[in-house]
PDB file of N, CA and C in Angstrom:
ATOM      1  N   UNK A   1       0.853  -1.173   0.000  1.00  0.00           N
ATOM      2  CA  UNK A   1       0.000   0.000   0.000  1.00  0.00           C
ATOM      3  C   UNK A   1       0.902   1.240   0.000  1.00  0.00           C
ATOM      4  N   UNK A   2       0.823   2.351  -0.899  1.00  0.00           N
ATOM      5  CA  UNK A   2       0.947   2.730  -0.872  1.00  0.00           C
ATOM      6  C   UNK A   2       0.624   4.393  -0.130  1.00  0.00           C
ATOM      7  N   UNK A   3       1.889   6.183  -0.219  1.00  0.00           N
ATOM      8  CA  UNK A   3       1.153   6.497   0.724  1.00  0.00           C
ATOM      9  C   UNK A   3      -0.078   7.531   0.158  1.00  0.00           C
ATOM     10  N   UNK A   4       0.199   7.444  -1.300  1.00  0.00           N
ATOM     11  CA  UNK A   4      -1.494   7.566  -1.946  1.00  0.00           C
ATOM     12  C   UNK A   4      -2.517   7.237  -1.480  1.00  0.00           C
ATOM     13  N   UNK A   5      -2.255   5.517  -1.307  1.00  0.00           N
ATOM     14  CA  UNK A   5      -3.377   4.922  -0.877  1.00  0.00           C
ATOM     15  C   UNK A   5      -4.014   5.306   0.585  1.00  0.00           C
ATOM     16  N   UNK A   6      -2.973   5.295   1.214  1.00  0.00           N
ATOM     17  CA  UNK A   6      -3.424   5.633   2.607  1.00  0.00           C
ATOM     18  C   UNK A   6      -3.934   7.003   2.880  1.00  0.00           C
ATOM     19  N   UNK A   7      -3.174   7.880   1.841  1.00  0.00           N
ATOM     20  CA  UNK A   7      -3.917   9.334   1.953  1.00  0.00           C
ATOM     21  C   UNK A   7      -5.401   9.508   1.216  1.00  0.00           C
ATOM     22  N   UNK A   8      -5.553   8.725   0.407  1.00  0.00           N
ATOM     23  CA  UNK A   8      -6.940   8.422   0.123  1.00  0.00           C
ATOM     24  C   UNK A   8      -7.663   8.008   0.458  1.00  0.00           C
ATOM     25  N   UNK A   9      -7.668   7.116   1.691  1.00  0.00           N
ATOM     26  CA  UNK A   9      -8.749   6.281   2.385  1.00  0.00           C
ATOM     27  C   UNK A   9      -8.890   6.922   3.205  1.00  0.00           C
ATOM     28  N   UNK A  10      -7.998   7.935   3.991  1.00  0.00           N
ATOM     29  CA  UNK A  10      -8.303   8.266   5.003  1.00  0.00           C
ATOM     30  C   UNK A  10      -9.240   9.946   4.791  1.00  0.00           C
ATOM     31  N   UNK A  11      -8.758  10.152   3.555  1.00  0.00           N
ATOM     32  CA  UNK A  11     -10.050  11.272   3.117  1.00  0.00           C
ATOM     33  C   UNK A  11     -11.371  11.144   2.838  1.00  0.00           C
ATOM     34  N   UNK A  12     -11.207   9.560   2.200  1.00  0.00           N
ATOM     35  CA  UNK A  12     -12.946   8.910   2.253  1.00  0.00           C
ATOM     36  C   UNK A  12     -13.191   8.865   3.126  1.00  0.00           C
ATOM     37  N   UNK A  13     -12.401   8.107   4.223  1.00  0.00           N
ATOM     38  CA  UNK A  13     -13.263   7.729   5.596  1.00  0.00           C
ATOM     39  C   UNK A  13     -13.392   9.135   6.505  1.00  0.00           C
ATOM     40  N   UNK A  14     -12.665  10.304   6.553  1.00  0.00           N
ATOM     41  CA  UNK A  14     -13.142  11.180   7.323  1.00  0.00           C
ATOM     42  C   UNK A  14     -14.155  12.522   6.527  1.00  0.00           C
ATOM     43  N   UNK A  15     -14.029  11.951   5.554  1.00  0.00           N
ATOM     44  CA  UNK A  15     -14.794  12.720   4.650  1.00  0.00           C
ATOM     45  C   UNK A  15     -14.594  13.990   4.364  1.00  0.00           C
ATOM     46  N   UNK A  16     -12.928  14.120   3.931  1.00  0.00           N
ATOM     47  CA  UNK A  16     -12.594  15.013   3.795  1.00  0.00           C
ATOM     48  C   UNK A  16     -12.641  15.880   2.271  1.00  0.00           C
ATOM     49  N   UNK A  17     -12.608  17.204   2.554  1.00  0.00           N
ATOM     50  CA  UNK A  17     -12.649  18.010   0.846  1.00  0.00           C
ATOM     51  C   UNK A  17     -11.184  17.985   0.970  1.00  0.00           C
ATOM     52  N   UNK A  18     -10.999  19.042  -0.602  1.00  0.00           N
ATOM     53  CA  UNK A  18      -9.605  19.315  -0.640  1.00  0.00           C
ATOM     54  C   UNK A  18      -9.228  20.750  -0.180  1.00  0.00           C
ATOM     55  N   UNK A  19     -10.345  21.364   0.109  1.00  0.00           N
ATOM     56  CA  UNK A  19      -9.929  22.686   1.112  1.00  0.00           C
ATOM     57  C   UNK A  19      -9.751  22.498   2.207  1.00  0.00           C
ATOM     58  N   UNK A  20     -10.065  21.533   3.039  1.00  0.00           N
ATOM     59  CA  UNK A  20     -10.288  20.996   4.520  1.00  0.00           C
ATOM     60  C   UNK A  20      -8.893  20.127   4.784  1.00  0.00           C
ATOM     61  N   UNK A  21      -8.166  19.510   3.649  1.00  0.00           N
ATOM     62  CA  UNK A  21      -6.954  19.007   3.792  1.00  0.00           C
ATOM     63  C   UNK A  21      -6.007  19.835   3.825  1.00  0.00           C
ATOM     64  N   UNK A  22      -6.476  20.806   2.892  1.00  0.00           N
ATOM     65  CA  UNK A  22      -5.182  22.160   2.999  1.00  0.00           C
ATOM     66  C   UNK A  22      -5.371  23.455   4.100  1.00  0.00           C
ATOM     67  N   UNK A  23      -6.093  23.070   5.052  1.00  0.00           N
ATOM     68  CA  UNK A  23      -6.398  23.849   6.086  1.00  0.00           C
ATOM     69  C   UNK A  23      -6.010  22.435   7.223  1.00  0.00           C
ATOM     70  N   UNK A  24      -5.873  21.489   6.949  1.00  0.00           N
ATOM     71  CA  UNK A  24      -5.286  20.741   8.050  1.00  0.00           C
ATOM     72  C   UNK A  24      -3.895  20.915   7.476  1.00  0.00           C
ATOM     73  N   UNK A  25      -3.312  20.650   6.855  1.00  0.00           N
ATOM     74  CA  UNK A  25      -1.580  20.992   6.648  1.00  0.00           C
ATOM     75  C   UNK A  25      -0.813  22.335   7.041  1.00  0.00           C
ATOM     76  N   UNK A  26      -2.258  23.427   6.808  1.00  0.00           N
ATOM     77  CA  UNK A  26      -1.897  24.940   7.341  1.00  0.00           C
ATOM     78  C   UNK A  26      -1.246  24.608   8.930  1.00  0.00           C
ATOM     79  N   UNK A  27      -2.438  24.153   9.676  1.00  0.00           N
ATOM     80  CA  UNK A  27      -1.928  23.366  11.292  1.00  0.00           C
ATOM     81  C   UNK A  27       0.062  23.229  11.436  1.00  0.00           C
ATOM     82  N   UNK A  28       0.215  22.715  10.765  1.00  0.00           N
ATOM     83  CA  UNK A  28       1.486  21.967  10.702  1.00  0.00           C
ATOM     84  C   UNK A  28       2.677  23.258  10.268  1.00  0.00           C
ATOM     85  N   UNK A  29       2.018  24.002   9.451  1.00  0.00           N
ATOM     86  CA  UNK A  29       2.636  25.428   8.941  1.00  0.00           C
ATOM     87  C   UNK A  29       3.168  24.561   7.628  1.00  0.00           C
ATOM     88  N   UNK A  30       2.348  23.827   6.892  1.00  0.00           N
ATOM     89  CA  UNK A  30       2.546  23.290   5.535  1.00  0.00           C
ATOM     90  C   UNK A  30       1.578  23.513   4.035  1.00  0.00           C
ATOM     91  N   UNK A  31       2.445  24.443   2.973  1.00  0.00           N
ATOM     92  CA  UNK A  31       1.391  24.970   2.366  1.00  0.00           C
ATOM     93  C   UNK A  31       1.411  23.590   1.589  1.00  0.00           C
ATOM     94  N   UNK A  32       0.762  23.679   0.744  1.00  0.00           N
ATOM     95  CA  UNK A  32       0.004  23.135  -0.356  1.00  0.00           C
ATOM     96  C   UNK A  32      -1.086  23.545  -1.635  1.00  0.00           C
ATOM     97  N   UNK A  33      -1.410  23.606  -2.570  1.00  0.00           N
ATOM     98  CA  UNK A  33      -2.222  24.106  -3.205  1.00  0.00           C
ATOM     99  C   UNK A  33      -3.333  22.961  -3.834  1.00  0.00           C
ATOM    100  N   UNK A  34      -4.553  23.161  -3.889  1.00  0.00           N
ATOM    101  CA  UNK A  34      -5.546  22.385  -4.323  1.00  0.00           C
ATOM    102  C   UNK A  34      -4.953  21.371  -5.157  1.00  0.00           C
ATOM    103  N   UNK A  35      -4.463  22.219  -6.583  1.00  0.00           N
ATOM    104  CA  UNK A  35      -3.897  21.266  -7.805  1.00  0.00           C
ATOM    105  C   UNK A  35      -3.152  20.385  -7.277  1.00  0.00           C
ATOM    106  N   UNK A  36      -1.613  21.081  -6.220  1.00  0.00           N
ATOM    107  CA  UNK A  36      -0.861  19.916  -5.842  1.00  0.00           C
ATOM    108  C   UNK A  36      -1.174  18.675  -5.706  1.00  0.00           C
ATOM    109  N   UNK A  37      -2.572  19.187  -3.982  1.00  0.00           N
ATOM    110  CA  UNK A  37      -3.420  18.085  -3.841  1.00  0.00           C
ATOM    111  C   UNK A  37      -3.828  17.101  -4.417  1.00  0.00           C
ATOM    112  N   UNK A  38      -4.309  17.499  -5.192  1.00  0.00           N
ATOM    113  CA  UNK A  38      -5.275  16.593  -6.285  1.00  0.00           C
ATOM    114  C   UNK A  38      -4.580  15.483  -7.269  1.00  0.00           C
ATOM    115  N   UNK A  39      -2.947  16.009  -7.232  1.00  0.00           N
ATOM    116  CA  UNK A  39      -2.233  14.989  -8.061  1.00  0.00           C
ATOM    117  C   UNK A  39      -2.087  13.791  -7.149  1.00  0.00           C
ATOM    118  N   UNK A  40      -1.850  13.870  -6.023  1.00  0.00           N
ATOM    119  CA  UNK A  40      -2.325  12.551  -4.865  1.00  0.00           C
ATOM    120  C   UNK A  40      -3.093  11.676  -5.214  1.00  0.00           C
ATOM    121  N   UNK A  41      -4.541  12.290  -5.988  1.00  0.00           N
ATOM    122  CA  UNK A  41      -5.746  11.962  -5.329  1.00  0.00           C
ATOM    123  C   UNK A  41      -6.028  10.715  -7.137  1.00  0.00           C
ATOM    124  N   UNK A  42      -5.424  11.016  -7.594  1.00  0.00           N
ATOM    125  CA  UNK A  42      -5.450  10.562  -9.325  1.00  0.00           C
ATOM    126  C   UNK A  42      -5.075   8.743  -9.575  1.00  0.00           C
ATOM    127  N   UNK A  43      -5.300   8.649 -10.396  1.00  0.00           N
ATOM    128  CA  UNK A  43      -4.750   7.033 -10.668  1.00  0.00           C
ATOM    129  C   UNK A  43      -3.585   7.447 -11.233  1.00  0.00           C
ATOM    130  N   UNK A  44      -2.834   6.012 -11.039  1.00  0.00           N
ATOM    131  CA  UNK A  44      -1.513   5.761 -10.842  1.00  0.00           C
ATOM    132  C   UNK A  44      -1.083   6.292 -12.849  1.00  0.00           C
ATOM    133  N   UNK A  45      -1.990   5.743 -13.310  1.00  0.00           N
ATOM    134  CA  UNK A  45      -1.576   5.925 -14.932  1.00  0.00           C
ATOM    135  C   UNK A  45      -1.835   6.894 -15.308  1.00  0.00           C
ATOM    136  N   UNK A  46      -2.812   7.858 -14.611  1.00  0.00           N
ATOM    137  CA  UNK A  46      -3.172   9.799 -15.534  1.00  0.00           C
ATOM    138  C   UNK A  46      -1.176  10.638 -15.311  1.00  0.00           C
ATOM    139  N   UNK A  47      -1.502  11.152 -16.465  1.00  0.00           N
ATOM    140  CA  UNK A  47      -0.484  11.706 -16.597  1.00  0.00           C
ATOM    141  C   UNK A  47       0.098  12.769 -15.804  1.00  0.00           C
ATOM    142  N   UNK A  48      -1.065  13.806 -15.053  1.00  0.00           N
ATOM    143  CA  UNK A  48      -0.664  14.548 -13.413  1.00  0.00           C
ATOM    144  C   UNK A  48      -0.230  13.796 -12.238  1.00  0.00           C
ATOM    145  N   UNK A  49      -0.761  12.507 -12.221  1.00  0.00           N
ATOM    146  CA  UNK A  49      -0.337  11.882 -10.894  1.00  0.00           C
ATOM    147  C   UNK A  49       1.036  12.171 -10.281  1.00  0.00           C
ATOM    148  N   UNK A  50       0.803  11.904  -8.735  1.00  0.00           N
ATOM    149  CA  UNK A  50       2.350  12.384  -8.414  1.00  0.00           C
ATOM    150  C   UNK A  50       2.249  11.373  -7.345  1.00  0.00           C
ATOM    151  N   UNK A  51       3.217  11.187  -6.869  1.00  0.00           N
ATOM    152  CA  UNK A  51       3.421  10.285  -5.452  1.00  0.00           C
ATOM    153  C   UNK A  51       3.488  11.387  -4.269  1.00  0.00           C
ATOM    154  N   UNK A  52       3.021  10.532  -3.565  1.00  0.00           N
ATOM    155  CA  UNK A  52       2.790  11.658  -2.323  1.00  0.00           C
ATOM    156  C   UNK A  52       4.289  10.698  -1.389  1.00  0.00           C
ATOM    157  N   UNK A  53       4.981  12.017  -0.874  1.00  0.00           N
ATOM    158  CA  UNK A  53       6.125  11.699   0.188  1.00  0.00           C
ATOM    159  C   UNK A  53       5.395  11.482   1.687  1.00  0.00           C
ATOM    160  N   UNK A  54       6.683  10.983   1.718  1.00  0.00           N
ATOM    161  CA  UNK A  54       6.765  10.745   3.670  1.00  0.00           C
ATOM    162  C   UNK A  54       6.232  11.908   4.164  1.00  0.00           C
ATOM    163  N   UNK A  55       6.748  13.145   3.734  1.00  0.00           N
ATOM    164  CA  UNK A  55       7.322  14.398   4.168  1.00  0.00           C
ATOM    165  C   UNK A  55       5.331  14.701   4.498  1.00  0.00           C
ATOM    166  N   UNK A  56       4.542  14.696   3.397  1.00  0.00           N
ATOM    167  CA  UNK A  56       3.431  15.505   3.025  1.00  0.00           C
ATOM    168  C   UNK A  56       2.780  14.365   4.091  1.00  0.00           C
ATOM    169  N   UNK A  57       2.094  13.285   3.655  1.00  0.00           N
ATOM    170  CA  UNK A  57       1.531  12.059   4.923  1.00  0.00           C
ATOM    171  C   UNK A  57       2.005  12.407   6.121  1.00  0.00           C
ATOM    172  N   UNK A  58       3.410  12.505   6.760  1.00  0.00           N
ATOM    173  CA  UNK A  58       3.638  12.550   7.942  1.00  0.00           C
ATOM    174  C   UNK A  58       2.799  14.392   8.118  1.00  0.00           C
ATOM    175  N   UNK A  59       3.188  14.794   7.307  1.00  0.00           N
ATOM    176  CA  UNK A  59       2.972  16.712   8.284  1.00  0.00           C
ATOM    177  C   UNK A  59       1.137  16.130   8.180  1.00  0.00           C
ATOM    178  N   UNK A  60       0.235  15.838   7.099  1.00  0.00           N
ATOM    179  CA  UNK A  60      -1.121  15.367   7.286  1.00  0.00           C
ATOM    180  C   UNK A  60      -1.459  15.105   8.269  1.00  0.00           C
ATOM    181  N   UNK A  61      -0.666  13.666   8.909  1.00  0.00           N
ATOM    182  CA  UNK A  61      -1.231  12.863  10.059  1.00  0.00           C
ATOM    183  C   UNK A  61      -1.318  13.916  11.179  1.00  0.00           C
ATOM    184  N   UNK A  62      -0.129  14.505  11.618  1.00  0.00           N
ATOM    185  CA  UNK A  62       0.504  15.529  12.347  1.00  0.00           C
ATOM    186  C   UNK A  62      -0.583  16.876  12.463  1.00  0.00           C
ATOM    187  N   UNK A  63      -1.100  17.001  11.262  1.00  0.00           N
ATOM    188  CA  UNK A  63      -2.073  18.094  11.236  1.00  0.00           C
ATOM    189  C   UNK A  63      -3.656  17.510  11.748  1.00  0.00           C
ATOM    190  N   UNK A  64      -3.863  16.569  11.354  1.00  0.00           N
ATOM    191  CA  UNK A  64      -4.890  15.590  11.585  1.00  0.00           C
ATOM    192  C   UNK A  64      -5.157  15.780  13.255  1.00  0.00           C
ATOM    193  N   UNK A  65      -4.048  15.631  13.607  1.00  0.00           N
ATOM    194  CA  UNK A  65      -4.238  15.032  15.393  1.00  0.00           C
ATOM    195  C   UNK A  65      -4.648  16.496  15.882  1.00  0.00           C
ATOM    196  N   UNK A  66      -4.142  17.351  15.505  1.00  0.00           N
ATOM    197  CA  UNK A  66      -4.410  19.046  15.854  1.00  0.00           C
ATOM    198  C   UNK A  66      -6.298  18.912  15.532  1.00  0.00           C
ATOM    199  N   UNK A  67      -6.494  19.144  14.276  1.00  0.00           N
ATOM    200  CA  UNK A  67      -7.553  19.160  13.636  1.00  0.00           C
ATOM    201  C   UNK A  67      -8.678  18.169  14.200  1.00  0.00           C
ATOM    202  N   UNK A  68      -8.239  17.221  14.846  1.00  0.00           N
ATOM    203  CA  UNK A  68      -9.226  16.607  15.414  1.00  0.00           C
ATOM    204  C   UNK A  68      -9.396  16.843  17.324  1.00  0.00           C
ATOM    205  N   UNK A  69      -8.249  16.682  17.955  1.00  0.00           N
ATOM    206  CA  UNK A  69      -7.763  16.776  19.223  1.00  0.00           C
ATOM    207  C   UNK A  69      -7.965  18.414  19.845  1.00  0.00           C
ATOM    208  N   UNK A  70      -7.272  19.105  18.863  1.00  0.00           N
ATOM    209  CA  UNK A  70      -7.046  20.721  19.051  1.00  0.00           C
ATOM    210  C   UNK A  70      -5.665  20.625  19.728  1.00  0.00           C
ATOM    211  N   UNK A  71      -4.951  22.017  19.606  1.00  0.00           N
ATOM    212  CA  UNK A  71      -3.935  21.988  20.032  1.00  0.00           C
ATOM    213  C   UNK A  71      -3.029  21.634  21.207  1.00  0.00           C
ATOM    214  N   UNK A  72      -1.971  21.540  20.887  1.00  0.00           N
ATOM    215  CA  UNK A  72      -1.412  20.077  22.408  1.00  0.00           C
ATOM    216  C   UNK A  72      -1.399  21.549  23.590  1.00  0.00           C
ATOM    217  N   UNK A  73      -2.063  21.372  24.609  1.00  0.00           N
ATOM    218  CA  UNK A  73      -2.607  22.272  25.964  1.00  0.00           C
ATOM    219  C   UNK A  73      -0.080  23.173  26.081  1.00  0.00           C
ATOM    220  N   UNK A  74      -0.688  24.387  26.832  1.00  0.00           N
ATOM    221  CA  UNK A  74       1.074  24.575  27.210  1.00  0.00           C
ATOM    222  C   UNK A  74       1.149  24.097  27.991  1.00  0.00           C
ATOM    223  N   UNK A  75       2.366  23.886  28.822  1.00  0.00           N
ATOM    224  CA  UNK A  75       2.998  23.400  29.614  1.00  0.00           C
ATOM    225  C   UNK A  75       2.189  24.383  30.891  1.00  0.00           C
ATOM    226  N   UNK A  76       1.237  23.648  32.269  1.00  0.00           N
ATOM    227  CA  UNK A  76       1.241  24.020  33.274  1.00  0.00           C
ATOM    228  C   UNK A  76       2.246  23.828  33.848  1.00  0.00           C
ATOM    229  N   UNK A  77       2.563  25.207  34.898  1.00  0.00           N
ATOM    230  CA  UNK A  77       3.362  24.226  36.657  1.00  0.00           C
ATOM    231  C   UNK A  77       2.550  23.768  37.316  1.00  0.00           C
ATOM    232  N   UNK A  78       3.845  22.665  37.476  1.00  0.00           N
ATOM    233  CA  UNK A  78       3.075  21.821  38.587  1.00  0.00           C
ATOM    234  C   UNK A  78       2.453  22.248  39.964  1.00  0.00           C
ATOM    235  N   UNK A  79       1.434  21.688  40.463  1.00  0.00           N
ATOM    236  CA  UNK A  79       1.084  22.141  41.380  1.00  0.00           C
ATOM    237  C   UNK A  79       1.783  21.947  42.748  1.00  0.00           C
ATOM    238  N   UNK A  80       2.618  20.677  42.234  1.00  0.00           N
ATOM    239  CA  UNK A  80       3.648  20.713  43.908  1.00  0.00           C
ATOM    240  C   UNK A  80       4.531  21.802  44.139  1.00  0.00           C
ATOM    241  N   UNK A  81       4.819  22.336  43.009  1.00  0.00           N
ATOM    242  CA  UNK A  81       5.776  23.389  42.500  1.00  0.00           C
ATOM    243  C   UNK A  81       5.749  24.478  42.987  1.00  0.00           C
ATOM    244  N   UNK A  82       4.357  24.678  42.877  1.00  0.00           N
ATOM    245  CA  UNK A  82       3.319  26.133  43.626  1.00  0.00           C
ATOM    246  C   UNK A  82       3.547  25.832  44.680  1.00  0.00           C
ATOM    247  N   UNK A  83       3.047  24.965  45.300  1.00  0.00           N
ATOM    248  CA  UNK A  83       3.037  25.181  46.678  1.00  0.00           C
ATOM    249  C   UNK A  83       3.885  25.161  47.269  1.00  0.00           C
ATOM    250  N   UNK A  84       5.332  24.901  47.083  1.00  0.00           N
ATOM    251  CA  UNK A  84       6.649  24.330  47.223  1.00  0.00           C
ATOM    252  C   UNK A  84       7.028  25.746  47.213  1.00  0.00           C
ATOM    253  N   UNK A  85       6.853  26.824  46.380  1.00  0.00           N
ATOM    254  CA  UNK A  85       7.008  27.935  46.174  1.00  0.00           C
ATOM    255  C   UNK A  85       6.255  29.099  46.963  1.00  0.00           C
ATOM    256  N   UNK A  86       5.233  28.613  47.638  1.00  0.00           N
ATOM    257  CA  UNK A  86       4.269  29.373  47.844  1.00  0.00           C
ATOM    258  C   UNK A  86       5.267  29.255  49.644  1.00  0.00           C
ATOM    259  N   UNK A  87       5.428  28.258  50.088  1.00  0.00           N
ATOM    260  CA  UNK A  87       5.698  28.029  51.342  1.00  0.00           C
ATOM    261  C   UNK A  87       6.979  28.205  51.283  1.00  0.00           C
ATOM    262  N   UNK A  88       7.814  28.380  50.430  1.00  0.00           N
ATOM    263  CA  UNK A  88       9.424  29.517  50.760  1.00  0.00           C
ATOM    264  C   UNK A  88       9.113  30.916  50.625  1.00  0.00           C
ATOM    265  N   UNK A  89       8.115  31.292  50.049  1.00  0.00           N
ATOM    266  CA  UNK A  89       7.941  32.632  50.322  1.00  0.00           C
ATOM    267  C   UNK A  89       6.976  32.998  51.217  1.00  0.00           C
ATOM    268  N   UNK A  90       6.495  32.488  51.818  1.00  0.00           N
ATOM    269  CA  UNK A  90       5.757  32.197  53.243  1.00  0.00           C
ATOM    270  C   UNK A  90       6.530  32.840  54.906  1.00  0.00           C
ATOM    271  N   UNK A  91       7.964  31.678  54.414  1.00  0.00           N
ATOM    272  CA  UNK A  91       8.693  32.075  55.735  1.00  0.00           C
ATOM    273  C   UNK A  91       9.588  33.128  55.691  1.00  0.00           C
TER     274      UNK A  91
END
């Protein structure tokens, strides 16, 4: 399987457009343009077809988890931390 293939199933199955893929790669800070897109999306024998890289699938997946999850939370302090802090400036 290829990673055509896998980038294609996973647009059927989430039911994705091709504006909605290039607004999940935005996530990642990865442009793309519709046409690019679309050479992915082609059979192996049309003469636009292109192979899709590691590079484009991996930043997808990567954008995917954003796009579905939302962005990874910042870093809280810990709360032992606080208080650990709170009680040296206490005494």
């Amino acid at each position: 399987m290829t990673n055509n293939d896998i980038f294609k199933k996973l647009r059927v199955a989430l039911q994705l457009r091709d504006d909605e893929i290039v607004k999940i790669l935005e996530l990642v800070d990865f442009r793309i343009s519709k046409s690019e897109l679309g050479a992915f999306f082609r059979k192996e024998d049309h003469p636009k077809y292109k192979e899709c890289g590691d590079q484009i699938l991996r930043n997808f997946l990567n954008g995917l988890v954003i796009h579905l999850r939302g962005p990874k939370p910042k870093n809280k302090p810990n709360k032992n931390n606080n208080s650990n802090q709170q009680k040296k400036s206490n005494k």
